[in-house]
C-alpha atoms as a PDB file:
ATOM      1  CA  UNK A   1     -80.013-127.922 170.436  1.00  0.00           C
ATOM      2  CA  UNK A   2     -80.814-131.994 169.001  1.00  0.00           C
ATOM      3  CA  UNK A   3     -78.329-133.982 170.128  1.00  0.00           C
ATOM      4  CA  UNK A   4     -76.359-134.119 166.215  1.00  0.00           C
ATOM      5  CA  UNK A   5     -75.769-130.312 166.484  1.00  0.00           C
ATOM      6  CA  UNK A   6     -73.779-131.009 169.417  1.00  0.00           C
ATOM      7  CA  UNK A   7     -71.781-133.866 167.922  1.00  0.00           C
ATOM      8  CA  UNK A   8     -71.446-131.816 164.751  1.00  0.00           C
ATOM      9  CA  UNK A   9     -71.025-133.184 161.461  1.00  0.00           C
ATOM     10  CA  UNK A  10     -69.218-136.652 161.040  1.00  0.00           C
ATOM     11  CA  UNK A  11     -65.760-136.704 159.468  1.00  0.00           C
ATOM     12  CA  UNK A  12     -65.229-137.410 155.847  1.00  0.00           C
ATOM     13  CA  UNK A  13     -61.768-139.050 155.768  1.00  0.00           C
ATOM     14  CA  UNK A  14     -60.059-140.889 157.457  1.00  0.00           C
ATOM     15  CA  UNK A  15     -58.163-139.857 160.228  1.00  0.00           C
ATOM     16  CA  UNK A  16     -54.866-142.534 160.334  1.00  0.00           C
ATOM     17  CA  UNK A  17     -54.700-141.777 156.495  1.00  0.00           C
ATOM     18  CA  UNK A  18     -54.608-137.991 156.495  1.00  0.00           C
ATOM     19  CA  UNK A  19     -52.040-137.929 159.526  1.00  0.00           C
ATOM     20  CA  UNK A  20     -49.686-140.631 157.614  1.00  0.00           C
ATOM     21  CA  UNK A  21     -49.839-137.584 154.203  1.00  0.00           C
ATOM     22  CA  UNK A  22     -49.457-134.599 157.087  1.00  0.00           C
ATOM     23  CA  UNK A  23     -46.392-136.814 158.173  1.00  0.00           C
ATOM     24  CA  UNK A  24     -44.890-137.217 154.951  1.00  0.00           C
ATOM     25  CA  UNK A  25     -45.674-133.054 153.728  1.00  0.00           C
ATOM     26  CA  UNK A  26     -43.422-132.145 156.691  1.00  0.00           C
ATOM     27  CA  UNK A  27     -40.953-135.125 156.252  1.00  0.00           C
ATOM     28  CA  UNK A  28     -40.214-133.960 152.854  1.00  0.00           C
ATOM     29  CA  UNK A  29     -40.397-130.189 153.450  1.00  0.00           C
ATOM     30  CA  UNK A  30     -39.523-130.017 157.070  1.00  0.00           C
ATOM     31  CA  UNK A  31     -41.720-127.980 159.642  1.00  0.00           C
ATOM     32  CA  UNK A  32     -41.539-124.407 158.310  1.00  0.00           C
ATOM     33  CA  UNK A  33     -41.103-125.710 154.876  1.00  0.00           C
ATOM     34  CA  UNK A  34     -44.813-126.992 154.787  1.00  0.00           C
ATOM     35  CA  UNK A  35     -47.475-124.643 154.523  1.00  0.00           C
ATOM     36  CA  UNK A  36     -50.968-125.332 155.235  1.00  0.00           C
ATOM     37  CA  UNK A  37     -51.645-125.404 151.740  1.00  0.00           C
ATOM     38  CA  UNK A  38     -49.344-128.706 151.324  1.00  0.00           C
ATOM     39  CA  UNK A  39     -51.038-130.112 154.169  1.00  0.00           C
ATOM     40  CA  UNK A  40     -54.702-129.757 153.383  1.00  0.00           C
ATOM     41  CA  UNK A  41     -53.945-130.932 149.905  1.00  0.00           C
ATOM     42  CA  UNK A  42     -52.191-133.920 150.661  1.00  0.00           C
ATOM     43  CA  UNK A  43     -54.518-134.913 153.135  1.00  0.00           C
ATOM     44  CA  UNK A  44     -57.691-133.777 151.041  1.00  0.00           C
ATOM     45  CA  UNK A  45     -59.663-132.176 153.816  1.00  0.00           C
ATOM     46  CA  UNK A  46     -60.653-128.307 154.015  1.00  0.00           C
ATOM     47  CA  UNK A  47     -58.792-126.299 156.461  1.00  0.00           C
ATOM     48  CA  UNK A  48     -61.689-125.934 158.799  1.00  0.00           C
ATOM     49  CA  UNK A  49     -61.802-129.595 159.002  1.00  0.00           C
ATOM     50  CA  UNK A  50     -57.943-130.057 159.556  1.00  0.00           C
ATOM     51  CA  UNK A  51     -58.429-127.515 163.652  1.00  0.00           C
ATOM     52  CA  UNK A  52     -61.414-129.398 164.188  1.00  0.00           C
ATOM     53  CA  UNK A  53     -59.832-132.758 163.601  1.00  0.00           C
ATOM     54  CA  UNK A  54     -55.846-131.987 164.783  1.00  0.00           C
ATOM     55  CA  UNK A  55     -56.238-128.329 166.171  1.00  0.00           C
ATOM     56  CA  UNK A  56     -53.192-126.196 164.559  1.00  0.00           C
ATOM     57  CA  UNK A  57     -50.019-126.467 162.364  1.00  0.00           C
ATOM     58  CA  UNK A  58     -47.859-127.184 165.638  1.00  0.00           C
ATOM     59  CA  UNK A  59     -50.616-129.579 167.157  1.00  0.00           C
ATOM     60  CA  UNK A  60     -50.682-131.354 164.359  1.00  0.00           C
ATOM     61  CA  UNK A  61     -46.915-131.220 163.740  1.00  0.00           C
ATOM     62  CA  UNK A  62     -46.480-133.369 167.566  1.00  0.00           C
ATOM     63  CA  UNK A  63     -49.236-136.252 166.554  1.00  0.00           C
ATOM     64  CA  UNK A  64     -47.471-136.868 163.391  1.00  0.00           C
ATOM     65  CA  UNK A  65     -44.878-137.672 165.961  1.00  0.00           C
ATOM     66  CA  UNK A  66     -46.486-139.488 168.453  1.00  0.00           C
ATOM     67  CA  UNK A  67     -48.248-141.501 165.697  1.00  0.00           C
ATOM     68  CA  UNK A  68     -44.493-142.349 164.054  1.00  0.00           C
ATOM     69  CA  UNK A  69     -43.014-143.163 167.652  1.00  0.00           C
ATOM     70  CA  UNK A  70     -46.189-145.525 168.794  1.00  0.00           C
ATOM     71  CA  UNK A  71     -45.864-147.375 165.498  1.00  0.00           C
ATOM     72  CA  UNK A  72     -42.999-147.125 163.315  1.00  0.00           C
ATOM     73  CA  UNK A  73     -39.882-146.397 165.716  1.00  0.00           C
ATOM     74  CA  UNK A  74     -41.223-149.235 167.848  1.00  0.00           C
ATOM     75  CA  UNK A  75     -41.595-152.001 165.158  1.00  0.00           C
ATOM     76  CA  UNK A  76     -38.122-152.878 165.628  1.00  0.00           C
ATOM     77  CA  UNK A  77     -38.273-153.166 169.245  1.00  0.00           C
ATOM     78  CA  UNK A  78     -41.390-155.486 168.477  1.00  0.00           C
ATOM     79  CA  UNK A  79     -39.162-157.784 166.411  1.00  0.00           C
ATOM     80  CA  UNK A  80     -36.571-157.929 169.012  1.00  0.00           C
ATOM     81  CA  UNK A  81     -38.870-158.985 171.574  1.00  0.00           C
ATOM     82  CA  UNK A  82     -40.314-161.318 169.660  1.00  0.00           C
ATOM     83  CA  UNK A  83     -37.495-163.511 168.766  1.00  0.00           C
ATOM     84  CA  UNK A  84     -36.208-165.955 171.210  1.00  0.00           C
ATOM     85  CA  UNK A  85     -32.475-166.087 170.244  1.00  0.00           C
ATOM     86  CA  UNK A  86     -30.435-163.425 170.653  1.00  0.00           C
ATOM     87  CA  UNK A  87     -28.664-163.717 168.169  1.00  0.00           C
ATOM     88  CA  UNK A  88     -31.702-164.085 165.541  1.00  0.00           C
ATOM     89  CA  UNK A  89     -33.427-160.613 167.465  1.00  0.00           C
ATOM     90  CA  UNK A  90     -30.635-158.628 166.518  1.00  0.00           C
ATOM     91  CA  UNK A  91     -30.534-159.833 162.881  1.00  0.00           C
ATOM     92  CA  UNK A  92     -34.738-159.470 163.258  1.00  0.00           C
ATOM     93  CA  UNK A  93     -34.004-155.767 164.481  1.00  0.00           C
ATOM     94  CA  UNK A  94     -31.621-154.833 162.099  1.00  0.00           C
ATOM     95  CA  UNK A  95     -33.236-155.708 158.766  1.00  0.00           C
ATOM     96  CA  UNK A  96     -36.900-154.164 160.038  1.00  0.00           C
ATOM     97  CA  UNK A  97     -34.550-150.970 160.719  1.00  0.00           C
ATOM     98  CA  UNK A  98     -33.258-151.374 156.795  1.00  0.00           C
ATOM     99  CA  UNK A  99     -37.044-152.329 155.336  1.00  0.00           C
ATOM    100  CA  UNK A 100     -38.263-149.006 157.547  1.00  0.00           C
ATOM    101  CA  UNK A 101     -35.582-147.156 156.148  1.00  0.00           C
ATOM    102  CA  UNK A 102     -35.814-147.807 152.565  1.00  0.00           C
ATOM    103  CA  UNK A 103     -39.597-149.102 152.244  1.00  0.00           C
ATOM    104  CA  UNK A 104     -41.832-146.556 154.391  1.00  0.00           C
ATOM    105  CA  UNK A 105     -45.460-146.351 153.989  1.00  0.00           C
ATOM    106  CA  UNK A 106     -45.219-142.924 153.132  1.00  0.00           C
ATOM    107  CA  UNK A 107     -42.495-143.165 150.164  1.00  0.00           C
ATOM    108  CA  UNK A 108     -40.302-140.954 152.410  1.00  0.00           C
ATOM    109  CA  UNK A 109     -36.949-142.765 153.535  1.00  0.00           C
ATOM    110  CA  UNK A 110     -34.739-143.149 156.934  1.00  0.00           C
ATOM    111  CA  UNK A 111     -36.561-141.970 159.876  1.00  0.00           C
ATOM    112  CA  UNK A 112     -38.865-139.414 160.118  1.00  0.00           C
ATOM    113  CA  UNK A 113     -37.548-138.121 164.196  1.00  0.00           C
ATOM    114  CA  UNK A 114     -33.867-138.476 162.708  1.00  0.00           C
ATOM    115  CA  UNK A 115     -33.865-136.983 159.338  1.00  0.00           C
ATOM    116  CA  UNK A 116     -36.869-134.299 160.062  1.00  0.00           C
ATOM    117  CA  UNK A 117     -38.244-133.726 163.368  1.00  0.00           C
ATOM    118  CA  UNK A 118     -34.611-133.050 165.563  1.00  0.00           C
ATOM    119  CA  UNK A 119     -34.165-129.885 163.165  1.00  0.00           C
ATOM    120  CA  UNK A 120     -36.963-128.016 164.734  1.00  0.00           C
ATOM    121  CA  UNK A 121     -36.578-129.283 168.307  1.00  0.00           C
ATOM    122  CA  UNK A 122     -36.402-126.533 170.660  1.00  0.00           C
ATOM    123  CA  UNK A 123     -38.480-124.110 167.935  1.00  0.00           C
ATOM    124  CA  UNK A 124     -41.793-125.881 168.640  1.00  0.00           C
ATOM    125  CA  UNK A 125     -42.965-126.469 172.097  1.00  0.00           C
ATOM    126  CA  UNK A 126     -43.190-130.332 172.389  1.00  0.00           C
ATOM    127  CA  UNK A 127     -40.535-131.707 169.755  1.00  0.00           C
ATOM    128  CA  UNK A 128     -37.405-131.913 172.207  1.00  0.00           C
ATOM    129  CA  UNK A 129     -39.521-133.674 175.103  1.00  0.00           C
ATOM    130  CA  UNK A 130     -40.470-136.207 172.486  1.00  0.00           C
ATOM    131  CA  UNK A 131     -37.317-136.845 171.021  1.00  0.00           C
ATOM    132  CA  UNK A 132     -35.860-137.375 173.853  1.00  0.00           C
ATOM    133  CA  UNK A 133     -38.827-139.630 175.421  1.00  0.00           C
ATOM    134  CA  UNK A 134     -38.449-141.794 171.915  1.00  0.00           C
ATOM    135  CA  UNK A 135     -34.509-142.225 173.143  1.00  0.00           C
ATOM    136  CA  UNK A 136     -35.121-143.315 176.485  1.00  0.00           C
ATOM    137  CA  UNK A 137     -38.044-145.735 175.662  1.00  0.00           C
ATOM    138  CA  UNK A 138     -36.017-147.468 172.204  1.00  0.00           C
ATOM    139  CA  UNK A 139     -32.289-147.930 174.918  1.00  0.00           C
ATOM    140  CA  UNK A 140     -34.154-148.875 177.855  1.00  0.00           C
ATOM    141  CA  UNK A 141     -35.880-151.627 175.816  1.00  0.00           C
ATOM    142  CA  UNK A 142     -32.530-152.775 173.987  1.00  0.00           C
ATOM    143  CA  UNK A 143     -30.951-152.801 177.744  1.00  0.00           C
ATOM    144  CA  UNK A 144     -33.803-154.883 178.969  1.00  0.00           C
ATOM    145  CA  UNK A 145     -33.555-157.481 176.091  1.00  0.00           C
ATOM    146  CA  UNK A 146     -29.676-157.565 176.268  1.00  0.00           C
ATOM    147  CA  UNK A 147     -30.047-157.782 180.422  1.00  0.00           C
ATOM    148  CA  UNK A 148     -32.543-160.852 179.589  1.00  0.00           C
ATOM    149  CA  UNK A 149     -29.762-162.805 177.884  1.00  0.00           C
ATOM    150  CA  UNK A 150     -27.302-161.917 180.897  1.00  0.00           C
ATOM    151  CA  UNK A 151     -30.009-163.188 183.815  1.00  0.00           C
ATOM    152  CA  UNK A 152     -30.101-166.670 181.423  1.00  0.00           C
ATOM    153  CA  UNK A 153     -26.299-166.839 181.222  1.00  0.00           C
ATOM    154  CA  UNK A 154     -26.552-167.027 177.354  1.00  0.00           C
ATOM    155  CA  UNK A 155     -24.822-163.424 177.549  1.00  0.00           C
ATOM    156  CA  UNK A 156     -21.742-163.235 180.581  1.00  0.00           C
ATOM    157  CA  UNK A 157     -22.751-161.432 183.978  1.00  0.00           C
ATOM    158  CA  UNK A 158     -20.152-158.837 182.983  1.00  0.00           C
ATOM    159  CA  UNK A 159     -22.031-158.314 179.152  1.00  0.00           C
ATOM    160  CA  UNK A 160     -22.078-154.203 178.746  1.00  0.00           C
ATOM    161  CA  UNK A 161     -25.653-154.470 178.093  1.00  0.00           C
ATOM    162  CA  UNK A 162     -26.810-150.867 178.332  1.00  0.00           C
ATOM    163  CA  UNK A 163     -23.594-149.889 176.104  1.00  0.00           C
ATOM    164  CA  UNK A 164     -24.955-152.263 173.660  1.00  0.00           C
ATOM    165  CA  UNK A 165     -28.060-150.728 173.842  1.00  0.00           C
ATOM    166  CA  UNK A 166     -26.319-147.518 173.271  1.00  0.00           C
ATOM    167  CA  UNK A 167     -24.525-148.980 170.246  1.00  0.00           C
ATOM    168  CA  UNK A 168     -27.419-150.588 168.861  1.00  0.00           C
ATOM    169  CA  UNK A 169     -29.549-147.582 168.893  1.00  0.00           C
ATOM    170  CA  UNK A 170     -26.661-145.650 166.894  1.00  0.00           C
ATOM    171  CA  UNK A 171     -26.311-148.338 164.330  1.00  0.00           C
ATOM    172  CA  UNK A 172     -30.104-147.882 163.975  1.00  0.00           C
ATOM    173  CA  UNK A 173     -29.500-144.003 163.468  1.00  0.00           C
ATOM    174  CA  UNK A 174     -27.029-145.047 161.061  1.00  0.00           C
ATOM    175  CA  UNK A 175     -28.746-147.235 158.725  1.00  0.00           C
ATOM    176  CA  UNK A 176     -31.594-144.563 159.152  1.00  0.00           C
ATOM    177  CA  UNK A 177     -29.122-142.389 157.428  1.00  0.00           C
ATOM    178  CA  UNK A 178     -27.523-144.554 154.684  1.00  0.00           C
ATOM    179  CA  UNK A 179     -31.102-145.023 153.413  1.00  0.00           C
ATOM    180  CA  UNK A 180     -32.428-141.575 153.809  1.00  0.00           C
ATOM    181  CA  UNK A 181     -28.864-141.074 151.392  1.00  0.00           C
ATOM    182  CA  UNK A 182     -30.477-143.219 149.189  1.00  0.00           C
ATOM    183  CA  UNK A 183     -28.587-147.014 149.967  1.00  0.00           C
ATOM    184  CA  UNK A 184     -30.627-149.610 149.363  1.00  0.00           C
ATOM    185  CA  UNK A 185     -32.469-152.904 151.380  1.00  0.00           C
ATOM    186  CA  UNK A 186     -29.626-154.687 149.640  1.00  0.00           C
ATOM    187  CA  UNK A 187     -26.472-153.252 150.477  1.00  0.00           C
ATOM    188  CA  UNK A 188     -26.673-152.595 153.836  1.00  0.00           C
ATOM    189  CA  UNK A 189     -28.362-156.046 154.133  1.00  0.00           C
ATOM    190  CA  UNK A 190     -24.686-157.232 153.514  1.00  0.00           C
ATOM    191  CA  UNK A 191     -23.314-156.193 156.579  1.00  0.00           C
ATOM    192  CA  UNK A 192     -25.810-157.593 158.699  1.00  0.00           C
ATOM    193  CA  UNK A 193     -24.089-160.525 160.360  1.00  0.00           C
ATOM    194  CA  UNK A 194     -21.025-159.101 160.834  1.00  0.00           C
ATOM    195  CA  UNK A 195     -23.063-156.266 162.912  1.00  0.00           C
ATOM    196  CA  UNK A 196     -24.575-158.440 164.746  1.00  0.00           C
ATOM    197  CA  UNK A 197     -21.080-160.392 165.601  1.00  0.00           C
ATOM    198  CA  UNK A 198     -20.077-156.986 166.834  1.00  0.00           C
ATOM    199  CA  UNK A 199     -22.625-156.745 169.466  1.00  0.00           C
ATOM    200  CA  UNK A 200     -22.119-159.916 171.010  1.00  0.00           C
ATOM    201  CA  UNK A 201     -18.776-159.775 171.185  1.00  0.00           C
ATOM    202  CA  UNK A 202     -17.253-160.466 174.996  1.00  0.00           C
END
């Protein structure tokens, strides 16, 4: 057998591309709601190609979700980290949490784990460890970057900073909501500074 046969045939599409229209068949129709049908269409490969490429409807179903949680569930987190002042990471945070909600790639809005992917944890083997993996990883990060402020002494020694995390990840879930409900960039822009008051607040 030449050396080709064993590679097999090169892929047609690309990969990144066809996974971001899987993601947004079963963020629109949910998990059972999306046949393969939808999926093949949307991401214009045969279903032969779609095993050999992502293996079954499940399989493909949990990279969908590790490709949302490795890029857009952590862009906020990267704009947190990124901003020196606390104040000015929170307000950073917030409003990429509002763009992701109302401006995704995809067309879909709020949060693909939120508004899609908790309905079928527990039914397909994989979902609830990632959920809950996404959790851990976004409040231990907010904890860290609140804690940060606390060992400079721009935050008090006594700051709450994993509630804050806590709180911060729910107003996250939150706006996630408002714009999967259809609010726009704009309104919940508004409210903003006041939020980030809130979680400073001694």
């Amino acid at each position: 057998m030449s050396d080709t046969k064993k590679l097999g045939r090169p892929r047609n599409f690309d990969y990144d591309t066809a996974l971001l229209s899987a993601m947004k068949v079963f963020w629109e129709k949910g998990y059972d709601g999306a046949s393969l049908r939808d999926l093949t269409s949307a991401m214009g490969i045969t279903g032969p190609s779609l095993y050999a490429a992502f293996g079954d409807k499940s399989e493909l179903y949990l990279k969908t979700i590790d490709h949302y949680a490795s890029a857009d569930a952590c862009t906020p987190l990267v704009a947190l980290e990124r901003e020196e002042d606390i104040a000015e990471a929170l307000h950073a945070f917030l409003s990429e949490v509002i763009r992701s909600a109302t401006d995704h790639a995809s067309g879909a809005k709020g949060c693909y784990i939120a508004s899609s992917v908790v309905a079928v944890a527990g039914q397909v083997q994989g979902v609830s460890e990632r959920v809950q993996a996404v959790i851990t990883e976004a409040e231990n990060r907010l904890t860290a970057r609140f804690q940060k402020e606390v060992d400079k002494g721009t935050l008090p020694p006594g700051f709450p900073a994993r509630a804050r995390a806590a709180m911060l990840f729910d107003l996250r879930q939150g706006y996630m909501f408002r714009g999967r409900a259809g609010w726009s960039n704009e309104q919940m822009m508004k409210d903003v500074p006041d939020r980030v008051r809130m979680l400073l607040a001694e």
